[in-house]
PDB file of N, CA and C in Angstrom:
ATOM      1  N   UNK A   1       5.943  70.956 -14.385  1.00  0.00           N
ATOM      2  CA  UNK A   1       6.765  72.052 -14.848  1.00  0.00           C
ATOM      3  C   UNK A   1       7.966  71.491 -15.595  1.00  0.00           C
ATOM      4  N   UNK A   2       8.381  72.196 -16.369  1.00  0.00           N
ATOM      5  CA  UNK A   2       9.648  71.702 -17.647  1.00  0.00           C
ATOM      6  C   UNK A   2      10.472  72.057 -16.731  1.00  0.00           C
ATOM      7  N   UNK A   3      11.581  71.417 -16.713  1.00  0.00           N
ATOM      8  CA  UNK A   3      13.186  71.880 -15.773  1.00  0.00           C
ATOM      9  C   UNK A   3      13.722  73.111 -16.786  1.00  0.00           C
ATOM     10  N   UNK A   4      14.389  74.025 -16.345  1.00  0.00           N
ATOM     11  CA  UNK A   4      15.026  75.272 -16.779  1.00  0.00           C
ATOM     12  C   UNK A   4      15.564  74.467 -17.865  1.00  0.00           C
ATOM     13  N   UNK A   5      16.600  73.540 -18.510  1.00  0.00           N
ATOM     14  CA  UNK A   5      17.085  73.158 -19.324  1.00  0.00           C
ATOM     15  C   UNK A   5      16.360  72.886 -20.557  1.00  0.00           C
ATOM     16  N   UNK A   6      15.336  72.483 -20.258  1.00  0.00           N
ATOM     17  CA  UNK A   6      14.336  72.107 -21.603  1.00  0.00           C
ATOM     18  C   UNK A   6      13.274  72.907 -21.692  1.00  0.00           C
ATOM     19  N   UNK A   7      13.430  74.361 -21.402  1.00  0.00           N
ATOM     20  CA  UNK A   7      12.293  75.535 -21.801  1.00  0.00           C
ATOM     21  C   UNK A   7      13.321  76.213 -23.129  1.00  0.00           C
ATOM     22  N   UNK A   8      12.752  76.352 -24.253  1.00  0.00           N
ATOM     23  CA  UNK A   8      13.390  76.949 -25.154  1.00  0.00           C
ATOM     24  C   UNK A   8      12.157  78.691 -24.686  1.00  0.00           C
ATOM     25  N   UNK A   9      13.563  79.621 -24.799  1.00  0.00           N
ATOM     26  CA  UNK A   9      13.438  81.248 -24.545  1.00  0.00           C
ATOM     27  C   UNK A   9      13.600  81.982 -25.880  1.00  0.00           C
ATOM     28  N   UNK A  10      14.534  81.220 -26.068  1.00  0.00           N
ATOM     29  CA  UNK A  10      15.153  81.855 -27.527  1.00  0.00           C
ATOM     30  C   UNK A  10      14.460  82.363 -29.021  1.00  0.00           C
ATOM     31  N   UNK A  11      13.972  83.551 -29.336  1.00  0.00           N
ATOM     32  CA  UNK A  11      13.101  83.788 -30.698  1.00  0.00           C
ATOM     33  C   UNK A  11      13.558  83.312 -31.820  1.00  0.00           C
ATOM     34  N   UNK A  12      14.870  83.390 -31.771  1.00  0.00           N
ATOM     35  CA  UNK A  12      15.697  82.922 -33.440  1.00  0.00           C
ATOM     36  C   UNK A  12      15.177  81.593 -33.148  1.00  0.00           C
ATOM     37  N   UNK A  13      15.502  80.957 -32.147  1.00  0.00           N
ATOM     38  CA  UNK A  13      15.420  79.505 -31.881  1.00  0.00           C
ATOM     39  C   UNK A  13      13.613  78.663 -32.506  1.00  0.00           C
ATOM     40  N   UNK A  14      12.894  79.644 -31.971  1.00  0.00           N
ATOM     41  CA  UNK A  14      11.742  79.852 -32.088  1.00  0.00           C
ATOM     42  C   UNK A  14      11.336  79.758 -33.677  1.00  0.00           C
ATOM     43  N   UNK A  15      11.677  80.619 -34.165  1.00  0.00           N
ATOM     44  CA  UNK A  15      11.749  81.437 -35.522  1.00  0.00           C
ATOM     45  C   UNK A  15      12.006  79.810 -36.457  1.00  0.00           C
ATOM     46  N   UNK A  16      13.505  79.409 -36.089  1.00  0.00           N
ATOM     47  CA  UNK A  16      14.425  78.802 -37.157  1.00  0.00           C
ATOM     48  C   UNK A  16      13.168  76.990 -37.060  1.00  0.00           C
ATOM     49  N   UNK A  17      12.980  77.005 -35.755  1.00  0.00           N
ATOM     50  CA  UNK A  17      11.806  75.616 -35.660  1.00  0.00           C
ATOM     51  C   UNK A  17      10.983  75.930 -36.467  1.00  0.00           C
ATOM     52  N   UNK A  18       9.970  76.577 -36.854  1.00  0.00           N
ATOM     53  CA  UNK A  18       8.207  77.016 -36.750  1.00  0.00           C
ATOM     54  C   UNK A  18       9.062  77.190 -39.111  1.00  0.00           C
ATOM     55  N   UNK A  19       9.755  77.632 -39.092  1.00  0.00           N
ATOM     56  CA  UNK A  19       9.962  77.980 -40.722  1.00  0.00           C
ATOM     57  C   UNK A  19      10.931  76.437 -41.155  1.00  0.00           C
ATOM     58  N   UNK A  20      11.861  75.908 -40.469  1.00  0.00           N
ATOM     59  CA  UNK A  20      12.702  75.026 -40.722  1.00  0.00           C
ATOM     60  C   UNK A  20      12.465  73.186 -41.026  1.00  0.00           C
ATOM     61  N   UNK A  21      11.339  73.247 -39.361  1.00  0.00           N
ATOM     62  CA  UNK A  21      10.801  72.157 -38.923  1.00  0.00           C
ATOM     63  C   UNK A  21       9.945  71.178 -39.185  1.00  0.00           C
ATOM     64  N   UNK A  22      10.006  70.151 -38.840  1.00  0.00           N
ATOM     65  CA  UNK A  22       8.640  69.157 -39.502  1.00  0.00           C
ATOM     66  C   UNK A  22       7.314  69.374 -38.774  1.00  0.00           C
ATOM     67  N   UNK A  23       6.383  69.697 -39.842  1.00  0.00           N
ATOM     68  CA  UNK A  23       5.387  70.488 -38.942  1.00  0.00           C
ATOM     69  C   UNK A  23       4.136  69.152 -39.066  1.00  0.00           C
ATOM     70  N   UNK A  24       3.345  68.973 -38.144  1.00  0.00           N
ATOM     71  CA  UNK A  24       1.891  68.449 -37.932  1.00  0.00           C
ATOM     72  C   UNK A  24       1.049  68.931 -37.167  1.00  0.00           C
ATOM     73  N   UNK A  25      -0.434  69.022 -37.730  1.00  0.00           N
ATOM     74  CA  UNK A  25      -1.349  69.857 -37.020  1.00  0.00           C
ATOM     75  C   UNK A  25      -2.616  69.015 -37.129  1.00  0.00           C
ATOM     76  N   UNK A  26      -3.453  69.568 -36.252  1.00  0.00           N
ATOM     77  CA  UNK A  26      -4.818  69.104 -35.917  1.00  0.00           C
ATOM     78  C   UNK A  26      -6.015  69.972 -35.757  1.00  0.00           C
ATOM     79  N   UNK A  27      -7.207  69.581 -34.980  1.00  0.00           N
ATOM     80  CA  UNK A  27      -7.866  70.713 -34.717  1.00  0.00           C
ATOM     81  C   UNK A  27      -7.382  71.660 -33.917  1.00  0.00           C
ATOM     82  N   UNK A  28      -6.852  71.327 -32.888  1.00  0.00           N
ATOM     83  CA  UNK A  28      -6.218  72.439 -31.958  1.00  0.00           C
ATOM     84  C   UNK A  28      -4.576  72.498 -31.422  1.00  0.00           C
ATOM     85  N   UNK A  29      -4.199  72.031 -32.075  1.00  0.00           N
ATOM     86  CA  UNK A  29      -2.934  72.021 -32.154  1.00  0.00           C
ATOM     87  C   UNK A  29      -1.627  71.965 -33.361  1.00  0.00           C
ATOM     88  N   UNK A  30      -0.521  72.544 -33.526  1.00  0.00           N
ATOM     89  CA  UNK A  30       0.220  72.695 -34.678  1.00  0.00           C
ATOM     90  C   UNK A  30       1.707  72.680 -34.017  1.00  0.00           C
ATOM     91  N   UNK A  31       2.307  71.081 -33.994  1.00  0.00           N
ATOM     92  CA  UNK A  31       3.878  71.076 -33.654  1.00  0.00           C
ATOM     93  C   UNK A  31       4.783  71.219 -34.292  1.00  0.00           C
ATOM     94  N   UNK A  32       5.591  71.815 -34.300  1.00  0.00           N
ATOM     95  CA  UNK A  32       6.977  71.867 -35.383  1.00  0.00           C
ATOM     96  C   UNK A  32       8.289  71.030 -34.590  1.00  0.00           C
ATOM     97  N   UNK A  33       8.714  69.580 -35.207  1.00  0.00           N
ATOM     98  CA  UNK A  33      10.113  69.837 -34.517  1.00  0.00           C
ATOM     99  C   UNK A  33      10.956  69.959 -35.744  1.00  0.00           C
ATOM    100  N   UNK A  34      12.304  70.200 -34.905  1.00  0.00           N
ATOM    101  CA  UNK A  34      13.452  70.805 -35.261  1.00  0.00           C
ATOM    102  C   UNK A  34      14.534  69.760 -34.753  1.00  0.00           C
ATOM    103  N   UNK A  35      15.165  68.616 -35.359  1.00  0.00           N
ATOM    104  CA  UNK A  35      16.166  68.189 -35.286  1.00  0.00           C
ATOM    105  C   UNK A  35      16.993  69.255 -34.742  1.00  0.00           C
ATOM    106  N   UNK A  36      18.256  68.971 -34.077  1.00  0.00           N
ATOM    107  CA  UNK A  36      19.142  69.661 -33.517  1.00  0.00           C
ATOM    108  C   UNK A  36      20.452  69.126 -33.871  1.00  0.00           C
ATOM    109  N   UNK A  37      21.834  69.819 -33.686  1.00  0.00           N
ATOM    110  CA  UNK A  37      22.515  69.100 -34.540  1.00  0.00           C
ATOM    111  C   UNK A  37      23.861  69.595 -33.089  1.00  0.00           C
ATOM    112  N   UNK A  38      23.401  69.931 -32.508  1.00  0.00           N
ATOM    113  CA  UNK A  38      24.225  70.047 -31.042  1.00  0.00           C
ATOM    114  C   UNK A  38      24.125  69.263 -30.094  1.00  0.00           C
ATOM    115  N   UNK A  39      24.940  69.328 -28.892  1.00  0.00           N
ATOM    116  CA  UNK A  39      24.287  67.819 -28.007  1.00  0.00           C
ATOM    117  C   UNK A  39      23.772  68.230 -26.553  1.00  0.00           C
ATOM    118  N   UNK A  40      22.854  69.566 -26.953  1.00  0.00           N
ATOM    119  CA  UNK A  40      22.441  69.811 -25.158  1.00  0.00           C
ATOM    120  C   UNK A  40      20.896  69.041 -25.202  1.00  0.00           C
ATOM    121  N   UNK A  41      20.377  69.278 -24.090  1.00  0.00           N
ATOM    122  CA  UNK A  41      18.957  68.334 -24.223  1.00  0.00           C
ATOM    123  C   UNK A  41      17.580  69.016 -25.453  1.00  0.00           C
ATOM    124  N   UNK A  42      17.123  68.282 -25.328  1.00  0.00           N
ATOM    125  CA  UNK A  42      16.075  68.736 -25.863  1.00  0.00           C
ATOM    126  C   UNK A  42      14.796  69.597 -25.336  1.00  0.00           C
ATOM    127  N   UNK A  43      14.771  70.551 -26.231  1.00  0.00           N
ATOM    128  CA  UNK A  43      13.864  72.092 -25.567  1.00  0.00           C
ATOM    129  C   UNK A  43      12.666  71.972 -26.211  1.00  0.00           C
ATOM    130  N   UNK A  44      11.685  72.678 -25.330  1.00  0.00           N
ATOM    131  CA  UNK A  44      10.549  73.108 -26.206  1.00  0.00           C
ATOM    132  C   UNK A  44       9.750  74.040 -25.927  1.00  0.00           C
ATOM    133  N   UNK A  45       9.205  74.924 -26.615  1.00  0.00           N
ATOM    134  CA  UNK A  45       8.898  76.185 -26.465  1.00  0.00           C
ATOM    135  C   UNK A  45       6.898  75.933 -26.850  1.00  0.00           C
ATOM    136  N   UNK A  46       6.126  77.164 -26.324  1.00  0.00           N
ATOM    137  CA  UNK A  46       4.670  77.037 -26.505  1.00  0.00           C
ATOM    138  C   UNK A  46       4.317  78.310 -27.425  1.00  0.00           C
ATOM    139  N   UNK A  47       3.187  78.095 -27.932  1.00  0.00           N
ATOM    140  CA  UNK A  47       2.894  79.783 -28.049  1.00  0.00           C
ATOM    141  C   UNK A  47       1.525  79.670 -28.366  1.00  0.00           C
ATOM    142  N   UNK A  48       0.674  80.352 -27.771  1.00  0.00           N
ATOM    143  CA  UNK A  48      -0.881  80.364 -27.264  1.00  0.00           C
ATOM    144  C   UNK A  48      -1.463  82.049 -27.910  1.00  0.00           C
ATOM    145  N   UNK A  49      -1.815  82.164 -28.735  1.00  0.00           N
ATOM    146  CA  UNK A  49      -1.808  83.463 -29.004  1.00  0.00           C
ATOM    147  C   UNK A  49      -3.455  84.150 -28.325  1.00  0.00           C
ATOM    148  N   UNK A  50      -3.915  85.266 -28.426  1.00  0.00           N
ATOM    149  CA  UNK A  50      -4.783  85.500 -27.780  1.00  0.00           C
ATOM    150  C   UNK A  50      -6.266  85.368 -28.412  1.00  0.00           C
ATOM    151  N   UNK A  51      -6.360  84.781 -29.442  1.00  0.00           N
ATOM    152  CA  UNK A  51      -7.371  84.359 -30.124  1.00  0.00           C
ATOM    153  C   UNK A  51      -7.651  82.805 -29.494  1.00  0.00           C
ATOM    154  N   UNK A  52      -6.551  82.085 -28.787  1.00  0.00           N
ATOM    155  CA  UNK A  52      -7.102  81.114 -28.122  1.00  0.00           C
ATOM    156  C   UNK A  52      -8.127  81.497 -26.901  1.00  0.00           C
ATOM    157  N   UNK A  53      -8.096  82.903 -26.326  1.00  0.00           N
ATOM    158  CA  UNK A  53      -8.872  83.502 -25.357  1.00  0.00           C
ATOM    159  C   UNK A  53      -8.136  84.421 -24.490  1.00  0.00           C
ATOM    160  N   UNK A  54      -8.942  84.525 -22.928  1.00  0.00           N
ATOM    161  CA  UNK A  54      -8.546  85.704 -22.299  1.00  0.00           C
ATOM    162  C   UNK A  54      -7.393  85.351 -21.645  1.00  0.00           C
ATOM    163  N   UNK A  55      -6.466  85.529 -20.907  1.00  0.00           N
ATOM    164  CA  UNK A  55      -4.910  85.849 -20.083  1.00  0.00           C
ATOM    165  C   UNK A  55      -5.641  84.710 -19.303  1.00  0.00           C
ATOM    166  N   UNK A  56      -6.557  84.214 -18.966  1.00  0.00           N
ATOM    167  CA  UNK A  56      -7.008  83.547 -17.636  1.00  0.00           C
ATOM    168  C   UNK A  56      -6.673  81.774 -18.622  1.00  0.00           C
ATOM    169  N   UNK A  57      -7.697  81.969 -19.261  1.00  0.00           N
ATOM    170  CA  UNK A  57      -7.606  80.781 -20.561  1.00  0.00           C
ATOM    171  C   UNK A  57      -6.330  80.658 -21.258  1.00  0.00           C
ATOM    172  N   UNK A  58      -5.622  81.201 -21.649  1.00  0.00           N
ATOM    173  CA  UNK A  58      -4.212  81.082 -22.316  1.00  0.00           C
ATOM    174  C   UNK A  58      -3.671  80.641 -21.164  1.00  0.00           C
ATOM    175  N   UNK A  59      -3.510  80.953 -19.950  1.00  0.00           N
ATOM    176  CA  UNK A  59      -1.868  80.169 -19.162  1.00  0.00           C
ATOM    177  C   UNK A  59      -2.759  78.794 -18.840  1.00  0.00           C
ATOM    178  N   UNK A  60      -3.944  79.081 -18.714  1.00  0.00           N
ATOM    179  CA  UNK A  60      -4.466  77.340 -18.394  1.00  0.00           C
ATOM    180  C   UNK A  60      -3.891  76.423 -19.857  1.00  0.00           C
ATOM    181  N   UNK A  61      -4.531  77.167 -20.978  1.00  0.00           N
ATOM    182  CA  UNK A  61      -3.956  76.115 -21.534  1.00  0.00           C
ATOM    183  C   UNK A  61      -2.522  75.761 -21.847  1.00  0.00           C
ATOM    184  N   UNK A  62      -1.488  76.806 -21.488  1.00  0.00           N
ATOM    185  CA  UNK A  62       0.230  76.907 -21.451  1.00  0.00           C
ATOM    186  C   UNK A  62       0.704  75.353 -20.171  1.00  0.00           C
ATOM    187  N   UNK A  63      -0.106  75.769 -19.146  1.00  0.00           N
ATOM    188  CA  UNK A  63       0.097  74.916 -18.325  1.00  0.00           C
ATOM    189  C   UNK A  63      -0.344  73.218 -17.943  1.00  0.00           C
ATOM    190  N   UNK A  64      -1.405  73.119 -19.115  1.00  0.00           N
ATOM    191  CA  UNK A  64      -1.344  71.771 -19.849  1.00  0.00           C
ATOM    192  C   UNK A  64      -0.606  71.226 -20.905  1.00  0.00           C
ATOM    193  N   UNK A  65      -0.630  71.767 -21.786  1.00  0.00           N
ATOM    194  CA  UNK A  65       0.665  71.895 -22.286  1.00  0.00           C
ATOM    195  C   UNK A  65       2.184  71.393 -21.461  1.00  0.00           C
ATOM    196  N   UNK A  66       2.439  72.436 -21.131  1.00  0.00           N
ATOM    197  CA  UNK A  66       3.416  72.360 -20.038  1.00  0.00           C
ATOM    198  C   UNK A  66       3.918  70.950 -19.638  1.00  0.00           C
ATOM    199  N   UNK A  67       2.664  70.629 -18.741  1.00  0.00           N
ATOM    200  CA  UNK A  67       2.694  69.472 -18.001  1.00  0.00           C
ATOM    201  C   UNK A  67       2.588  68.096 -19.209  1.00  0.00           C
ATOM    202  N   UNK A  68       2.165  68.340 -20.005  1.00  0.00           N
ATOM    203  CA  UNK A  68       1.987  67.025 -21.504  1.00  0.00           C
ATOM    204  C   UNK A  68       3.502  67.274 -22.257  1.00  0.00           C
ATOM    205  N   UNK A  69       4.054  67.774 -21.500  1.00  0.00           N
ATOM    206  CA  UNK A  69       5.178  67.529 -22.930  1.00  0.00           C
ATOM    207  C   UNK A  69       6.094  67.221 -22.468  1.00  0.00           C
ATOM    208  N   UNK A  70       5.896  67.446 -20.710  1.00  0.00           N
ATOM    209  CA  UNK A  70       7.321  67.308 -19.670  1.00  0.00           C
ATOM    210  C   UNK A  70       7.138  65.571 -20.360  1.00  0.00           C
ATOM    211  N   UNK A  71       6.202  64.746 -20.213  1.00  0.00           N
ATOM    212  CA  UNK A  71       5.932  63.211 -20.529  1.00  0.00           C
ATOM    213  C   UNK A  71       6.831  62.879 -22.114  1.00  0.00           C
ATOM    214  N   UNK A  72       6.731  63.658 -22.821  1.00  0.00           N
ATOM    215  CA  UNK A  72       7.017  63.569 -23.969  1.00  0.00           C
ATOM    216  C   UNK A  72       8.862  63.687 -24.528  1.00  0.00           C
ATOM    217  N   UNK A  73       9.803  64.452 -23.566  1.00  0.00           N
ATOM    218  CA  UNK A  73      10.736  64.793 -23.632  1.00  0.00           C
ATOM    219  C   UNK A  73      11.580  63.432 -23.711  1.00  0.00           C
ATOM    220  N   UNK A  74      11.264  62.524 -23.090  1.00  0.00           N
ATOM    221  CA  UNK A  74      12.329  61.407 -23.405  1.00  0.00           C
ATOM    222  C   UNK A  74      11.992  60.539 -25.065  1.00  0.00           C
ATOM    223  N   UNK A  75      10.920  61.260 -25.807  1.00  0.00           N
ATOM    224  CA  UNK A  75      10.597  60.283 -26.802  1.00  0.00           C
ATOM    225  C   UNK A  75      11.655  61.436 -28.153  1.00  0.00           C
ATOM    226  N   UNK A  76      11.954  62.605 -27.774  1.00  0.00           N
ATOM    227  CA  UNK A  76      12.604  63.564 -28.419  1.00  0.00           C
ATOM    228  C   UNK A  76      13.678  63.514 -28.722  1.00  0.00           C
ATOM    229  N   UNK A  77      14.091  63.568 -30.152  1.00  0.00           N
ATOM    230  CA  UNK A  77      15.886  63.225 -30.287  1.00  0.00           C
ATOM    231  C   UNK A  77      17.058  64.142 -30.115  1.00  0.00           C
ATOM    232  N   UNK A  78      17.695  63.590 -29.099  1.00  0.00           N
ATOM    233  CA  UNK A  78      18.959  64.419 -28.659  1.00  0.00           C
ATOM    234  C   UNK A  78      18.297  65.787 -28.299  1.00  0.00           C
ATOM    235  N   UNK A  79      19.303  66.748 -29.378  1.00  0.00           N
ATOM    236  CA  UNK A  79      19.170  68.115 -28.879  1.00  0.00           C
ATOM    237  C   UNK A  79      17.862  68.836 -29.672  1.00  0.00           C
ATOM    238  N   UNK A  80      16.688  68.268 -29.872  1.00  0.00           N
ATOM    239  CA  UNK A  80      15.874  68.888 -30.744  1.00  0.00           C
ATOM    240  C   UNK A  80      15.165  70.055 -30.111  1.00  0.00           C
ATOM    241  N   UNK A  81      14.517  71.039 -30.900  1.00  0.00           N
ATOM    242  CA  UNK A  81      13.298  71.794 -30.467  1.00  0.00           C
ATOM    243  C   UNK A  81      12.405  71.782 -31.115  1.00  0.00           C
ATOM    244  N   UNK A  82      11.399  72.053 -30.285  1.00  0.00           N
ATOM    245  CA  UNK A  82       9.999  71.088 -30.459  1.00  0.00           C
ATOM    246  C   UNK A  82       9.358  72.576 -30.056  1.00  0.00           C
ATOM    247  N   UNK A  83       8.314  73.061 -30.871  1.00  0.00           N
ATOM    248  CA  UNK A  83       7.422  74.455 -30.807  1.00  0.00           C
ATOM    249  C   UNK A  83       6.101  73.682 -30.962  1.00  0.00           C
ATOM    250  N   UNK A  84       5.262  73.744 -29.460  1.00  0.00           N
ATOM    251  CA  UNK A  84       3.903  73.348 -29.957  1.00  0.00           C
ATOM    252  C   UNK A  84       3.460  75.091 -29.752  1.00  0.00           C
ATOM    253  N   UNK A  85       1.717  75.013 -30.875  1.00  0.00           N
ATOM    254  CA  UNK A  85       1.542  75.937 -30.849  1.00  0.00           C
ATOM    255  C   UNK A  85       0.248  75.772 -30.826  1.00  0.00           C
ATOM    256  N   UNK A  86      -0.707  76.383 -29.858  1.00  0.00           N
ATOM    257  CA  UNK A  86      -2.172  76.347 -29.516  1.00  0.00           C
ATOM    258  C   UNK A  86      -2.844  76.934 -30.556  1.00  0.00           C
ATOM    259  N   UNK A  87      -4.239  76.270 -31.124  1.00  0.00           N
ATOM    260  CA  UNK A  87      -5.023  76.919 -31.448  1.00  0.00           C
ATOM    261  C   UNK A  87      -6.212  76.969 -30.617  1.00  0.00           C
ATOM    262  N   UNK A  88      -7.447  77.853 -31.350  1.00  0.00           N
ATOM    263  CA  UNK A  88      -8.530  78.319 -30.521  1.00  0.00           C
ATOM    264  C   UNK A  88      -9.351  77.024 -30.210  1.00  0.00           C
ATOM    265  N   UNK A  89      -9.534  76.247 -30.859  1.00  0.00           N
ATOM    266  CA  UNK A  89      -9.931  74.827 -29.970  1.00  0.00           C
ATOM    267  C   UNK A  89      -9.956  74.232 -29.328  1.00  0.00           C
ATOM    268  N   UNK A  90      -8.463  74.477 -28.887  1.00  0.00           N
ATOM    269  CA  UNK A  90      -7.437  73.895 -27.786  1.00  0.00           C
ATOM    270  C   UNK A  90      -8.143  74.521 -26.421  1.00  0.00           C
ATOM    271  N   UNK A  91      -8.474  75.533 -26.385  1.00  0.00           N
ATOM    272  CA  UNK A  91      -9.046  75.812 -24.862  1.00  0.00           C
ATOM    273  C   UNK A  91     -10.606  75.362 -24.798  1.00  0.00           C
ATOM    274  N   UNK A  92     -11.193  74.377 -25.171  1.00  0.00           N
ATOM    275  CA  UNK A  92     -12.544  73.649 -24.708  1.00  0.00           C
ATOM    276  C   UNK A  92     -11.971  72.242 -24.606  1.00  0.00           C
ATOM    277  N   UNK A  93     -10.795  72.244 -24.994  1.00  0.00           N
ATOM    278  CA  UNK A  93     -10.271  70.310 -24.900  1.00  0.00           C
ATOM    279  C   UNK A  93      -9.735  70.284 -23.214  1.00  0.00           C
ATOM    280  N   UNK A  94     -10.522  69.014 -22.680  1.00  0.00           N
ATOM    281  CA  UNK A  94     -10.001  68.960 -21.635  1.00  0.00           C
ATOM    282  C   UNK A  94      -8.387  68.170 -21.254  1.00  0.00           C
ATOM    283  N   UNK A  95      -7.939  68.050 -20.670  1.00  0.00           N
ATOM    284  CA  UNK A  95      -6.597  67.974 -20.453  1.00  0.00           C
ATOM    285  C   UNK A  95      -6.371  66.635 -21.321  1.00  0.00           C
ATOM    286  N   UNK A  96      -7.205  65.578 -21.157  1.00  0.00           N
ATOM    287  CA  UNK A  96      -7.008  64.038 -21.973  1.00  0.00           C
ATOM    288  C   UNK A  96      -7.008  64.009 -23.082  1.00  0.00           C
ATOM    289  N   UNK A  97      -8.111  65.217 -23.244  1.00  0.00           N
ATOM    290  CA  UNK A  97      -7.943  64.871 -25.389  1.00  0.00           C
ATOM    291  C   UNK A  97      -6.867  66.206 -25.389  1.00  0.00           C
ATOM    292  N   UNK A  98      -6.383  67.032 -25.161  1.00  0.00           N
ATOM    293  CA  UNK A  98      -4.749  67.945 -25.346  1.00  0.00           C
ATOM    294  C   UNK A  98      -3.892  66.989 -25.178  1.00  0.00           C
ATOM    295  N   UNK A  99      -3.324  66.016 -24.394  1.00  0.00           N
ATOM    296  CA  UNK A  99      -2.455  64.913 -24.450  1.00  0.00           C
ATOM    297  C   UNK A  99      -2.595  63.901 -25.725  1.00  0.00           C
ATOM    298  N   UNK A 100      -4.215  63.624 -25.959  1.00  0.00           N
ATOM    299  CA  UNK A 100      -4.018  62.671 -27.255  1.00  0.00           C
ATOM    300  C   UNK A 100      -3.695  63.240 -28.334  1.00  0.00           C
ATOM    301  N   UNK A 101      -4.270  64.864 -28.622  1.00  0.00           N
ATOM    302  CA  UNK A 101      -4.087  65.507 -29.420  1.00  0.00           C
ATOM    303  C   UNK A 101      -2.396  65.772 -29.585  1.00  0.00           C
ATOM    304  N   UNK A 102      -1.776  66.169 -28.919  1.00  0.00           N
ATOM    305  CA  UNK A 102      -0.185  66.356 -28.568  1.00  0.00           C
ATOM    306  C   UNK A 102       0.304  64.982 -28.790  1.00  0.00           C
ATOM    307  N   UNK A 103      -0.059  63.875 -28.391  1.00  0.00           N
ATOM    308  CA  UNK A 103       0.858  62.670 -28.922  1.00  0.00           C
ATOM    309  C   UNK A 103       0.431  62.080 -30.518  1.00  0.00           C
ATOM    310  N   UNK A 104      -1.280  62.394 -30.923  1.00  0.00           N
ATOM    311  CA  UNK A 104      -0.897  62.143 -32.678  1.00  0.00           C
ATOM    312  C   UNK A 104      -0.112  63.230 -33.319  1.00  0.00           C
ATOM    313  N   UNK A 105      -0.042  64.422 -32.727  1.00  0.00           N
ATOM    314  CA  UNK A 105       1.165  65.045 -33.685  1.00  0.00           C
ATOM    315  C   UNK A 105       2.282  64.912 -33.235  1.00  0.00           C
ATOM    316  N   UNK A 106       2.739  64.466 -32.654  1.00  0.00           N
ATOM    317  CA  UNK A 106       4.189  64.021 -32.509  1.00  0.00           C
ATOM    318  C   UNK A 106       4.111  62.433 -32.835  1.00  0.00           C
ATOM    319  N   UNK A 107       3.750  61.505 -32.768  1.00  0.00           N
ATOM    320  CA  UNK A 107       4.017  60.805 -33.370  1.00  0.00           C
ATOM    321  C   UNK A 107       3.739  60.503 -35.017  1.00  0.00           C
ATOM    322  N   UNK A 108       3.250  61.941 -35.701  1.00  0.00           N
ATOM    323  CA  UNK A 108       3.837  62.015 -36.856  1.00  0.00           C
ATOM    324  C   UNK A 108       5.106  63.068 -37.108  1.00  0.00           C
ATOM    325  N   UNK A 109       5.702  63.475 -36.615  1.00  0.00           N
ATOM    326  CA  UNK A 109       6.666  64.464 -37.084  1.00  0.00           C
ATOM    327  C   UNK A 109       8.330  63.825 -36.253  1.00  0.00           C
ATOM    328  N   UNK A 110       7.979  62.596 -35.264  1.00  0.00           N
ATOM    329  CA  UNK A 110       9.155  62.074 -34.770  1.00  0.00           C
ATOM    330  C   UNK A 110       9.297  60.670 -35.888  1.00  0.00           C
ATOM    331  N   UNK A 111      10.830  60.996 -36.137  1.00  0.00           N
ATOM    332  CA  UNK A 111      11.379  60.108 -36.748  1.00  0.00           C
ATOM    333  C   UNK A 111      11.239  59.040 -36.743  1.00  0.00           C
TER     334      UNK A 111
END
């Protein structure tokens, strides 16, 4: 689970990453980060829409996710936000290839 501090809630926040941000994508996955230019930690927000599947399948895959990015937060600069965003592929990948998948796009969009 992400600690309360590094769950981004915020839609503008949301919004200003996903249009602003350095984006990389794959088969089942599409990250945006967002340099930050403040000094609280670094957040990151999901979004699984329902074409990835049913309410049962979407929080499974929220909650891999989840758990793959808590790993990822110390490689994140300063105060950034970081929007990964599921596609429909993403729910037949088992948890190992969502982690490899999640670390080649971030290690193209981190500095």
């Amino acid at each position: 689970m992400l600690p309360r501090s590094n769950r981004l809630t915020d839609s503008e926040t949301f919004r200003s990453a996903v249009r602003r941000g350095r984006r990389a994508g794959s088969r089942s996955l599409v990250v945006h980060l967002l340099a930050g230019d403040s000094s609280g930690p670094p957040r990151v927000g999901f979004v699984v829409s329902k074409a990835v599947g049913s309410a049962v399948v979407r929080n499974r895959v929220k909650r891999r996710l989840r758990h793959l990015a808590r790993e990822f937060l110390t490689e994140l600069p300063g105060s950034a936000v970081l929007v990964v965003r599921a596609l429909p592929d993403a729910a037949a990948l088992s948890s190992a290839e969502l982690g490899a998948e999640l670390h080649r796009c971030l290690s193209r969009v981190l500095p």
